[in-house]
Protein backbone atom coordinates (compact mmCIF):
# COMPACT_ATOMS: atom_id res chain seq x y z
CA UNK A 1 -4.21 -6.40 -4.80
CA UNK A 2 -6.47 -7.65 -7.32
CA UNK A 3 -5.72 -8.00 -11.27
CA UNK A 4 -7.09 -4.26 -12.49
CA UNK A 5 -6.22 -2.08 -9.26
CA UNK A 6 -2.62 -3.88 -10.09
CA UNK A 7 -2.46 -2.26 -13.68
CA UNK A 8 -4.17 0.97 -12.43
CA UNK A 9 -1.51 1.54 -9.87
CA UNK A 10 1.65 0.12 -11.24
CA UNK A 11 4.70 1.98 -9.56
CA UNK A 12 7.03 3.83 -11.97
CA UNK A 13 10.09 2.61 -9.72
CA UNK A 14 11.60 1.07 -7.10
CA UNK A 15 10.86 3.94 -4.53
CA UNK A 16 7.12 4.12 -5.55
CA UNK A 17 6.98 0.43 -5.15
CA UNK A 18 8.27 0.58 -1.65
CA UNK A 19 5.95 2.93 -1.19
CA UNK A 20 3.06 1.46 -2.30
CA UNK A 21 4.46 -1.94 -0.33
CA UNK A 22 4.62 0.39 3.36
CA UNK A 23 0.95 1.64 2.71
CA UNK A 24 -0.77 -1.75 2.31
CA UNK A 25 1.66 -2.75 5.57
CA UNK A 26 -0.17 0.19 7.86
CA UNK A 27 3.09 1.53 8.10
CA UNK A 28 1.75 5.40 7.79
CA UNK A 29 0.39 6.92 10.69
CA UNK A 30 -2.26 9.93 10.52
CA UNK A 31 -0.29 13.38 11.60
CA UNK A 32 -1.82 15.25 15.30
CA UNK A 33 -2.62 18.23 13.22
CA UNK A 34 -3.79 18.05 9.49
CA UNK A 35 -4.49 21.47 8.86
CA UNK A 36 -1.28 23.05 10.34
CA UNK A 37 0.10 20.56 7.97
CA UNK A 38 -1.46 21.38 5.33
CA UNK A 39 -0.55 25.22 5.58
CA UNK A 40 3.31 23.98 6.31
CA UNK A 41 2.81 22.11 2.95
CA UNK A 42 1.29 25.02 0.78
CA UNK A 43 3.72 27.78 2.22
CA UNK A 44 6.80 25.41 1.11
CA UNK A 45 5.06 24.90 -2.32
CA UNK A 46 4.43 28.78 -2.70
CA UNK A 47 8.15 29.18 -1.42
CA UNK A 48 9.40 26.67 -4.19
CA UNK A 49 7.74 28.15 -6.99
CA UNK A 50 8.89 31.93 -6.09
CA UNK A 51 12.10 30.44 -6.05
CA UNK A 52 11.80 28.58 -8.93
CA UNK A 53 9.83 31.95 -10.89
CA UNK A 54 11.84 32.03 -14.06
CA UNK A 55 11.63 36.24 -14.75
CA UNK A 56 14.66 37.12 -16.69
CA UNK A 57 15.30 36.49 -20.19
CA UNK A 58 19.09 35.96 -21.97
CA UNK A 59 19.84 35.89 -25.44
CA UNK A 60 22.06 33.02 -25.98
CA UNK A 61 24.29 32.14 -28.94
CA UNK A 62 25.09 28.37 -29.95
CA UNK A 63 26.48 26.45 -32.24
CA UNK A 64 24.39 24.55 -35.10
CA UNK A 65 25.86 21.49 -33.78
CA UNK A 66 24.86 21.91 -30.36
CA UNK A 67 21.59 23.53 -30.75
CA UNK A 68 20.65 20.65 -33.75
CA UNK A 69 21.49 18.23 -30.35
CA UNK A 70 19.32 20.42 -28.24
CA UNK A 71 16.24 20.22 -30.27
CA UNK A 72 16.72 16.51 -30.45
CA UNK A 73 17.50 15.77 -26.70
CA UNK A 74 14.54 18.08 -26.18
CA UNK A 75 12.32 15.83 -28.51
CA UNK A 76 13.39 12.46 -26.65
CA UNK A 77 13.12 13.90 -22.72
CA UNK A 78 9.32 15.64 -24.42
CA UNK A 79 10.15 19.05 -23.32
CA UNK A 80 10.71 22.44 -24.72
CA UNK A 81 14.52 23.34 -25.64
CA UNK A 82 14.37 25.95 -23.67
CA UNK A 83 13.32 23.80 -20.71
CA UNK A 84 15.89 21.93 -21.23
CA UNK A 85 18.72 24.30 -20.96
CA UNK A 86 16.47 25.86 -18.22
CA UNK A 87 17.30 22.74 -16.58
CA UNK A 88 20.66 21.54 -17.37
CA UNK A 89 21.58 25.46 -16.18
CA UNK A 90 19.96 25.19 -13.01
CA UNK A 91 21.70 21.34 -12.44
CA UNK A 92 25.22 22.62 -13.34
CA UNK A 93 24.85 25.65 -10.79
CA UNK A 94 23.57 23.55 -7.71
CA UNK A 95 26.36 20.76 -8.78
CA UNK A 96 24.00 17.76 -9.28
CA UNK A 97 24.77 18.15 -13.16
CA UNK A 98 26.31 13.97 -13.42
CA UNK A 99 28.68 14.26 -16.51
CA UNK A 100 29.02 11.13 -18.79
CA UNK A 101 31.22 8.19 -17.79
C-alpha cells in the first residue's frame, strides 16, 4: 500500500486489519450467485431492524446520582441517554452485559 491509501484506510482494530491483510492476499473468492445473495443479505437486514423496532415507551424513575452518571456516560460513548439505557437494557437481557472487574 502506498503512503495516502495507508492513512485513508487505516483499520480501527485488529479484526479490520486482518481483514484488510486477507483481501490484499486474494484470500476472498466471488460467491456463484450475487443476486440471491444479495436478497439473503437485505431480508436478514429487514429482519434485524423489525426486531430491533423500538415501539413501546416506559416511564422510568432514577436516582439523581445515577441519571447525573447517565448523562455523562452518554456524553463520553456520544450517544443519547436514552440510547444508552436502550442499550445496556437490551445487553443485560441477552446476558452479554460484562460487569466490572
Amino acid at each position: 500500500m502506498n503512503t495516502l491509501r495507508e492513512k485513508a484506510f487505516m483499520p480501527v482494530d485488529q479484526q479490520e486489519k486482518d481483514l484488510m491483510e486477507s483481501i490484499e492476499r486474494s484470500q476472498w473468492q466471488p460467491v456463484e450467485n450475487p443476486d440471491q445473495e444479495r436478497k439473503h443479505a437485505m431480508e436478514a437486514a429487514r429482519n434485524t431492524l423489525n426486531t430491533l423496532k423500538k415501539d413501546k415507551r416506559i416511564n422510568l424513575r432514577l436516582s439523581q446520582k445515577d441519571y447525573h452518571q447517565i448523562q455523562i456516560k452518554a456524553l463520553e460513548e456520544g450517544i443519547p441517554c436514552q440510547t444508552l439505557i436502550s442499550g445496556i437494557v437490551h445487553k443485560h437481557l441477552n446476558g452479554s452485559l460484562i460487569p466490572r472487574t
